[in-house]
PDB file of N, CA and C in Angstrom:
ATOM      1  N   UNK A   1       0.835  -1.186   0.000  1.00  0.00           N
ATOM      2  CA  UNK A   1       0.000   0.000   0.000  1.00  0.00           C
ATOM      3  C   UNK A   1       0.882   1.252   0.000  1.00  0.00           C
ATOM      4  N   UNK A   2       0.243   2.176  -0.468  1.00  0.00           N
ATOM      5  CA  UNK A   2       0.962   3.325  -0.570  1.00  0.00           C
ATOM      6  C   UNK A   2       0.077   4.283   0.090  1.00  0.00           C
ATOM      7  N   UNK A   3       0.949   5.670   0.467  1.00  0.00           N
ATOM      8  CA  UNK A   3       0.388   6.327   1.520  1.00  0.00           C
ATOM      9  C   UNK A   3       0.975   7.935   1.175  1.00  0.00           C
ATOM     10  N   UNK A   4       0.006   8.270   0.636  1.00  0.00           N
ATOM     11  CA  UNK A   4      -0.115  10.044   0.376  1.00  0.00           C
ATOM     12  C   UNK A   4      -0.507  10.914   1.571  1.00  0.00           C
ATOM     13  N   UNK A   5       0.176  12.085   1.385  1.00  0.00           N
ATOM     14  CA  UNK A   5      -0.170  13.518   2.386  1.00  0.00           C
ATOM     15  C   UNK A   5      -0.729  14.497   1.209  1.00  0.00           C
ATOM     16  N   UNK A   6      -1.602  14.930   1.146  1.00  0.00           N
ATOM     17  CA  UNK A   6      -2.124  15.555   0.353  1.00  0.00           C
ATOM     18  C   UNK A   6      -2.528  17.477   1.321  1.00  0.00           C
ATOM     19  N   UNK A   7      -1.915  18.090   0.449  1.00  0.00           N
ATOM     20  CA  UNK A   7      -2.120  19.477   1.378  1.00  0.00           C
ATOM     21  C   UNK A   7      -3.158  20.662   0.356  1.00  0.00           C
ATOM     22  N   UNK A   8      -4.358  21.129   1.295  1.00  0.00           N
ATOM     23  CA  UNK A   8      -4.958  21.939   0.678  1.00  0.00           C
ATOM     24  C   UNK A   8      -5.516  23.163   1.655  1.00  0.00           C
ATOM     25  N   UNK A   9      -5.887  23.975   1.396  1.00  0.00           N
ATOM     26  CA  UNK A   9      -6.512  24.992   1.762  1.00  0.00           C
ATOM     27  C   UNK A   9      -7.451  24.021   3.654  1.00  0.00           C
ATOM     28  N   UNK A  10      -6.904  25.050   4.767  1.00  0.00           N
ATOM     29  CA  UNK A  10      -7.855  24.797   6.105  1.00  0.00           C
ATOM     30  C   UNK A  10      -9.558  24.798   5.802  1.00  0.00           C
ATOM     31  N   UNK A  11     -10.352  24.044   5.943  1.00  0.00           N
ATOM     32  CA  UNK A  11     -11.252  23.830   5.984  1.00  0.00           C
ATOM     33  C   UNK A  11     -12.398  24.081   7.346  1.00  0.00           C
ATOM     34  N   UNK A  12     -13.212  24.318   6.880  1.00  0.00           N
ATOM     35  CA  UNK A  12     -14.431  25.208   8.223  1.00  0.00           C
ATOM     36  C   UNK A  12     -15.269  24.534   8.534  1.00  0.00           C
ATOM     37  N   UNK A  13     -15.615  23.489   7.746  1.00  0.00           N
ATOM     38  CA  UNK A  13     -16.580  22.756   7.677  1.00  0.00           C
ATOM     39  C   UNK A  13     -16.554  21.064   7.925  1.00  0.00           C
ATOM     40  N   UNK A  14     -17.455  20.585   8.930  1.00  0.00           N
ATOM     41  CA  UNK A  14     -17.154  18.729   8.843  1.00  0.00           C
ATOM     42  C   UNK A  14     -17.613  18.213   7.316  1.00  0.00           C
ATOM     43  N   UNK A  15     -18.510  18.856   6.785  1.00  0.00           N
ATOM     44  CA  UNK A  15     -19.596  18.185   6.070  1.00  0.00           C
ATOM     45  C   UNK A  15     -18.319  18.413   4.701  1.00  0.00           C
ATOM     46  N   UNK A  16     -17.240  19.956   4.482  1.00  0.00           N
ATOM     47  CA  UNK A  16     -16.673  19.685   3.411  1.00  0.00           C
ATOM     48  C   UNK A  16     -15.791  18.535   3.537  1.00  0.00           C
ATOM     49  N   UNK A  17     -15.214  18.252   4.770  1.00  0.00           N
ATOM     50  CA  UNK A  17     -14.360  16.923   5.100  1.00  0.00           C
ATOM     51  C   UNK A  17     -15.015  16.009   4.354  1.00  0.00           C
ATOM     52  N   UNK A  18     -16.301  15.460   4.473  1.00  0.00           N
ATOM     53  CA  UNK A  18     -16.795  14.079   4.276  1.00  0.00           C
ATOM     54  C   UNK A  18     -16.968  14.697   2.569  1.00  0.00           C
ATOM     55  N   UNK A  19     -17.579  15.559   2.183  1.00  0.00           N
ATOM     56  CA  UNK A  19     -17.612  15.096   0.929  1.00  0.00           C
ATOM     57  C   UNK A  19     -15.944  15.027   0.292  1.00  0.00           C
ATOM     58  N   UNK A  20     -15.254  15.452   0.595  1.00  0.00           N
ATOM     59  CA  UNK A  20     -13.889  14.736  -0.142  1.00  0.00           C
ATOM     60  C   UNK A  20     -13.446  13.736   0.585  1.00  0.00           C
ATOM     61  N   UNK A  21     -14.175  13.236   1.785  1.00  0.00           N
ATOM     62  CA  UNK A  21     -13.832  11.255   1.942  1.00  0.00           C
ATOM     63  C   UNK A  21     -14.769  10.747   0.689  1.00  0.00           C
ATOM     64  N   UNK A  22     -16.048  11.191   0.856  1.00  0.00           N
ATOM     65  CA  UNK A  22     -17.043  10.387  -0.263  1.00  0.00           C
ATOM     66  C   UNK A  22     -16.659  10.463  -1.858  1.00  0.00           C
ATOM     67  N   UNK A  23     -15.739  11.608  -2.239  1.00  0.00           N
ATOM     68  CA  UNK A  23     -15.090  11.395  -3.415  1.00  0.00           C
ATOM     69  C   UNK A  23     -14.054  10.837  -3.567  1.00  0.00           C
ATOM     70  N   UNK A  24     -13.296  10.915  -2.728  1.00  0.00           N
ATOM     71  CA  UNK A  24     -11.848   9.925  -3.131  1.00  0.00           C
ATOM     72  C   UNK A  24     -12.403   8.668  -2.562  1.00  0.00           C
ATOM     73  N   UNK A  25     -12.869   8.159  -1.999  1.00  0.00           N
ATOM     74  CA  UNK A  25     -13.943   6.796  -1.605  1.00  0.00           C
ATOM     75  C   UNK A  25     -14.191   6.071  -2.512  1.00  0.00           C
ATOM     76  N   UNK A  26     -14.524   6.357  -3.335  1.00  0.00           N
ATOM     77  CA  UNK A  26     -15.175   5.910  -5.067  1.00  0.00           C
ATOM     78  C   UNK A  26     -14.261   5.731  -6.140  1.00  0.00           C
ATOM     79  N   UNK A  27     -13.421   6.265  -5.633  1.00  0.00           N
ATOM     80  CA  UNK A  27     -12.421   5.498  -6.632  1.00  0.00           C
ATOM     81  C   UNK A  27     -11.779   4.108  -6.201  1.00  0.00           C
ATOM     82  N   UNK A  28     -11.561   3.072  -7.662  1.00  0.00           N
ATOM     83  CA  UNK A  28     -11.481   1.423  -7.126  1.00  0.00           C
ATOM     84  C   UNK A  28      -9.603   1.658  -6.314  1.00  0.00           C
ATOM     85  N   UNK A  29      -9.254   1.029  -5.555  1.00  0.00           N
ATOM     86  CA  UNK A  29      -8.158   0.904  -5.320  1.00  0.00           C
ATOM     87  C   UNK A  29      -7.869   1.452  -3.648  1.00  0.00           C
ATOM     88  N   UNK A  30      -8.631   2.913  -2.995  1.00  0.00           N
ATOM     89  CA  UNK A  30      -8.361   3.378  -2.105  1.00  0.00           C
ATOM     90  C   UNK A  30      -8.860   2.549  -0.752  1.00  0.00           C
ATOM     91  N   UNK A  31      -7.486   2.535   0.089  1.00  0.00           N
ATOM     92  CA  UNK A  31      -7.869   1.498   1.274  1.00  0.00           C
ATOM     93  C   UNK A  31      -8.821   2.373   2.506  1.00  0.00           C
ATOM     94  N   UNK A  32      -7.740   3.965   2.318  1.00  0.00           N
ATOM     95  CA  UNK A  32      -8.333   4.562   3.510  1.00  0.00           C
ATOM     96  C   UNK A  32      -8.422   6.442   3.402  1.00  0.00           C
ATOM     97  N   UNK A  33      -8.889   7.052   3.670  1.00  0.00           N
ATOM     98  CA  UNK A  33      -8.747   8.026   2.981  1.00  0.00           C
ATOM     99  C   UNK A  33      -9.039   9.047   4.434  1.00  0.00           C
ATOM    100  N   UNK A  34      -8.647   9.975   5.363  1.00  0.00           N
ATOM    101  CA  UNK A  34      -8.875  11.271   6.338  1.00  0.00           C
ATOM    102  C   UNK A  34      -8.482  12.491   6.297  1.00  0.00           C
ATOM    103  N   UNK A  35      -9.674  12.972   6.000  1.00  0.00           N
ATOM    104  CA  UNK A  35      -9.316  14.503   6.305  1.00  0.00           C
ATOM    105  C   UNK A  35      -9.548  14.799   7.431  1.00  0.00           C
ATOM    106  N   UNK A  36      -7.801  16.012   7.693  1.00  0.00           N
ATOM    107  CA  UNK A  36      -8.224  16.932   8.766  1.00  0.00           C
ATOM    108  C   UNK A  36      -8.383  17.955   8.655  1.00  0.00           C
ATOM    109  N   UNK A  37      -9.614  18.677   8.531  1.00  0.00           N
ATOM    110  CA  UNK A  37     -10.145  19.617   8.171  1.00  0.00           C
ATOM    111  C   UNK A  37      -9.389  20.975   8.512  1.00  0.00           C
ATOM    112  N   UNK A  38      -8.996  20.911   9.681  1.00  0.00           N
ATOM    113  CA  UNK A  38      -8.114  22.597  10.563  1.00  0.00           C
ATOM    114  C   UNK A  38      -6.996  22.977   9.910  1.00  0.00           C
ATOM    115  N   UNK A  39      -6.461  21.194   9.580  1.00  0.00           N
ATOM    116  CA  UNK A  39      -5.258  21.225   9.167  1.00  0.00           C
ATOM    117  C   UNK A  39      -4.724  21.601   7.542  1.00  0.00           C
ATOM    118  N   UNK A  40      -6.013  21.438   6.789  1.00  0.00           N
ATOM    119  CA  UNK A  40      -6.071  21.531   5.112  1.00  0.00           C
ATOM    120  C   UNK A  40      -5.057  20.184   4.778  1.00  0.00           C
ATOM    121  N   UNK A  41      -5.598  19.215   5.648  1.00  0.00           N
ATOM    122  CA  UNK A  41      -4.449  17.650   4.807  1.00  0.00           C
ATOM    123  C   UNK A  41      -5.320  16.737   4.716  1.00  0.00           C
ATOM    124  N   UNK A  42      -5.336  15.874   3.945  1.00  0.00           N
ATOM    125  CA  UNK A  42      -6.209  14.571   3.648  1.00  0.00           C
ATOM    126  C   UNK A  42      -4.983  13.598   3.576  1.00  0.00           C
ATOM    127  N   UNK A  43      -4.812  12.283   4.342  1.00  0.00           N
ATOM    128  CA  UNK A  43      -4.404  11.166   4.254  1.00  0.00           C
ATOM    129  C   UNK A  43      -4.746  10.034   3.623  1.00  0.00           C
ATOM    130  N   UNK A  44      -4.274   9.597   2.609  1.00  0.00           N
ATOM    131  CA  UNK A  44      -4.588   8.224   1.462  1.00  0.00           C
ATOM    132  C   UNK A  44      -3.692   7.225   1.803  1.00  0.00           C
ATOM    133  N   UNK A  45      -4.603   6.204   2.050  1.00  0.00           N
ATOM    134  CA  UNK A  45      -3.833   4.555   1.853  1.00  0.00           C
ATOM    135  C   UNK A  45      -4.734   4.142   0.352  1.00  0.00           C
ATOM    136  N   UNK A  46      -3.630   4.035  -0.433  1.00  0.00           N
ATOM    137  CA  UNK A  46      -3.817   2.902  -1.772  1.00  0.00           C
ATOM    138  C   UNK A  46      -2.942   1.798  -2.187  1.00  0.00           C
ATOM    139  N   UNK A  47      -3.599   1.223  -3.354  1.00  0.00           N
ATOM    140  CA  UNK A  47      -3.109   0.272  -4.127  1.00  0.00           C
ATOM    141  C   UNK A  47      -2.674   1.069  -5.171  1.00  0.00           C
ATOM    142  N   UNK A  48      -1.481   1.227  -5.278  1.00  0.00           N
ATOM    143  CA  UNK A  48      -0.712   2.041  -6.400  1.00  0.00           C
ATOM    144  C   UNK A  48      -0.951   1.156  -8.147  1.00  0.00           C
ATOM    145  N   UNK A  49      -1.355  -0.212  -8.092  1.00  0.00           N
ATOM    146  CA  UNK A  49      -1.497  -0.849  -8.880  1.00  0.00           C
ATOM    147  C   UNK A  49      -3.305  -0.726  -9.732  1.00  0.00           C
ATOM    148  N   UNK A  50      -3.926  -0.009  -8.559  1.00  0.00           N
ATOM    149  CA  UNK A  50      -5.241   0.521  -8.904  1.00  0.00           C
ATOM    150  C   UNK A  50      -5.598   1.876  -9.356  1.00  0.00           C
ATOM    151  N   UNK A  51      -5.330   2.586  -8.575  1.00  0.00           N
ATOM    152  CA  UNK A  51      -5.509   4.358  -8.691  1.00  0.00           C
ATOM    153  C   UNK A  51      -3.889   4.758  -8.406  1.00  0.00           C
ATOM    154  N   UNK A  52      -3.755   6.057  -9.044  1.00  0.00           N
ATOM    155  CA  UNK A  52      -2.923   6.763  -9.525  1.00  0.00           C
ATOM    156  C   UNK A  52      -2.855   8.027  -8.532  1.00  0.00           C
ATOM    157  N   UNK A  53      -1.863   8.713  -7.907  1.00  0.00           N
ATOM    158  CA  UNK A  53      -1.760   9.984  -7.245  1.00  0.00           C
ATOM    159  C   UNK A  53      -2.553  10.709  -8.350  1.00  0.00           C
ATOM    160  N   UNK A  54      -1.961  10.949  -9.123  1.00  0.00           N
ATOM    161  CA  UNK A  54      -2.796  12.177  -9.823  1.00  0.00           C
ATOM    162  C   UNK A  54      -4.791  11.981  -9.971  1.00  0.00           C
ATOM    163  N   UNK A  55      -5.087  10.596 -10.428  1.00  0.00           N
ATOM    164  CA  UNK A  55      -6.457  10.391 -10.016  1.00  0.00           C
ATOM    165  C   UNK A  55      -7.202  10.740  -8.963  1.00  0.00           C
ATOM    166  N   UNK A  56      -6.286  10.533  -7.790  1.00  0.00           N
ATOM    167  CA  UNK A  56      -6.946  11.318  -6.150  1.00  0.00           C
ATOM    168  C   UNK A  56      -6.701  12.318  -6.362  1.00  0.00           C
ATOM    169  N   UNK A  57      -5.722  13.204  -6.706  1.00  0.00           N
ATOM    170  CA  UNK A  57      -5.727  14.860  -6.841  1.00  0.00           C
ATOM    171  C   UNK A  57      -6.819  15.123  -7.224  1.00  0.00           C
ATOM    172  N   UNK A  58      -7.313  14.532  -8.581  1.00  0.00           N
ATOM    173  CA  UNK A  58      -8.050  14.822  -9.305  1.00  0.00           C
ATOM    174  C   UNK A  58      -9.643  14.808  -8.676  1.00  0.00           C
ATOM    175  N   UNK A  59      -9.747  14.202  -7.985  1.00  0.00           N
ATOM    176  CA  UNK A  59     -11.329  13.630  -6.820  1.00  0.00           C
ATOM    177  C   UNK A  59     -11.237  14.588  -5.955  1.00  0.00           C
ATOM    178  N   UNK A  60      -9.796  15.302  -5.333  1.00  0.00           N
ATOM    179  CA  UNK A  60     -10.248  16.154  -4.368  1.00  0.00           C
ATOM    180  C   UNK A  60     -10.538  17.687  -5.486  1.00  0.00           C
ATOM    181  N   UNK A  61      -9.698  17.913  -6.636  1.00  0.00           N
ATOM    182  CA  UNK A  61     -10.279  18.830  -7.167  1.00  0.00           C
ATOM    183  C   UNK A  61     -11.746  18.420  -7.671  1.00  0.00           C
ATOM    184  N   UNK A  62     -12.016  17.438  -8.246  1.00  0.00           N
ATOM    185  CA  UNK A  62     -13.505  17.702  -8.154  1.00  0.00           C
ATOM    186  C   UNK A  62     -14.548  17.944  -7.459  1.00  0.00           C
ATOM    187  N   UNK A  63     -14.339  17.599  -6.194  1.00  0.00           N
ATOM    188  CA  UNK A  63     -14.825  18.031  -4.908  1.00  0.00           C
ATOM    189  C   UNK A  63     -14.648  19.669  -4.291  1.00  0.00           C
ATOM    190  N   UNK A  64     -13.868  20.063  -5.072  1.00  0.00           N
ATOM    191  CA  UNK A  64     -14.297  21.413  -5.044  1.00  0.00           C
ATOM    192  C   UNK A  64     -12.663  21.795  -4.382  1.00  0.00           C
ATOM    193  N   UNK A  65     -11.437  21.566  -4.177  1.00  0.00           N
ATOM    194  CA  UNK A  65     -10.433  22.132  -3.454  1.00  0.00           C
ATOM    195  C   UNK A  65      -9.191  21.431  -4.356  1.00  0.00           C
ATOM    196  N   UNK A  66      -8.651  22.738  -4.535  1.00  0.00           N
ATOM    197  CA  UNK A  66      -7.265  22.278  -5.254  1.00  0.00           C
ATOM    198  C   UNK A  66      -5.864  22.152  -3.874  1.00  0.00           C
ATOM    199  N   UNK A  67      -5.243  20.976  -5.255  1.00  0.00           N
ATOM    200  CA  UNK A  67      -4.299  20.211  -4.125  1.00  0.00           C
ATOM    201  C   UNK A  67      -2.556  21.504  -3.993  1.00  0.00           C
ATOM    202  N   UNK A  68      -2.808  21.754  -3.228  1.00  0.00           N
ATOM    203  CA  UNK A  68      -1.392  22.932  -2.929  1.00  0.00           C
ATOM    204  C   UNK A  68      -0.039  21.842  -2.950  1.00  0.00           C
ATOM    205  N   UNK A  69       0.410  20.683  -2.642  1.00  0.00           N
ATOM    206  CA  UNK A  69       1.512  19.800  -2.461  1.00  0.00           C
ATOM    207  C   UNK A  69       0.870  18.656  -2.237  1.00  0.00           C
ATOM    208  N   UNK A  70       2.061  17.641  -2.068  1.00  0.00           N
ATOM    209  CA  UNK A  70       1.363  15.922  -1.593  1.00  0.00           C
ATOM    210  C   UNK A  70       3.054  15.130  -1.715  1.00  0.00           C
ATOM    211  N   UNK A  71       2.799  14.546  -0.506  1.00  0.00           N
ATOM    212  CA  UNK A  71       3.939  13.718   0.129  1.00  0.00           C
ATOM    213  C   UNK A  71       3.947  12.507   0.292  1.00  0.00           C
ATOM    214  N   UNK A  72       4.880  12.010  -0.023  1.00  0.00           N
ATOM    215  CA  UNK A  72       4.509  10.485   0.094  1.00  0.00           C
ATOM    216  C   UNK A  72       5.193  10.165   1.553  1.00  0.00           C
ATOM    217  N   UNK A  73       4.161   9.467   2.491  1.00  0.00           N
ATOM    218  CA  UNK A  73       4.310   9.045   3.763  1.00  0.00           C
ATOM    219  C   UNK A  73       5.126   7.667   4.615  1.00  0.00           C
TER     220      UNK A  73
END
C-alpha cells in the first residue's frame, strides 16, 4: 500500500471533510482516505497498482479544493 499527504486549503466545515472522503472513496483501489479539516491535509492509503496519485488529486479537485503539495508518507 501506498500512503499520500495531500495538502490543501484549512477547511471550516465537517460536512466539506466528508464530501472529499465520499469522493476519493469511489475510486477502485483506495484502502483509507482522512481529512483533517483545521489542518487543510487529507491522508490516502492505496493500491498504487489501482488508482494513480494524480487520479486522487483529481477527486479532491472535483470536490471542489485544489491540491497545494502531496507527500509520500
Amino acid at each position: 500500500m501506498t500512503k499520500v499527504l495531500f495538502q490543501i486549503d484549512p477547511l471550516d466545515c465537517t460536512g466539506c471533510a466528508k464530501k472529499i472522503e465520499n469522493q476519493v472513496n469511489e475510486l477502485n483501489g483506495i484502502e483509507s482516505v482522512k481529512v483533517f479539516p483545521q489542518l487543510g491535509k487529507i491522508r490516502t492509503t492505496f493500491d498504487n497498482k489501482k488508482v494513480t496519485i494524480q487520479q486522487i488529486e483529481a477527486a479532491i479537485l472535483q470536490a471542489g479544493y485544489p491540491v497545494h503539495s502531496k507527500a509520500t508518507a
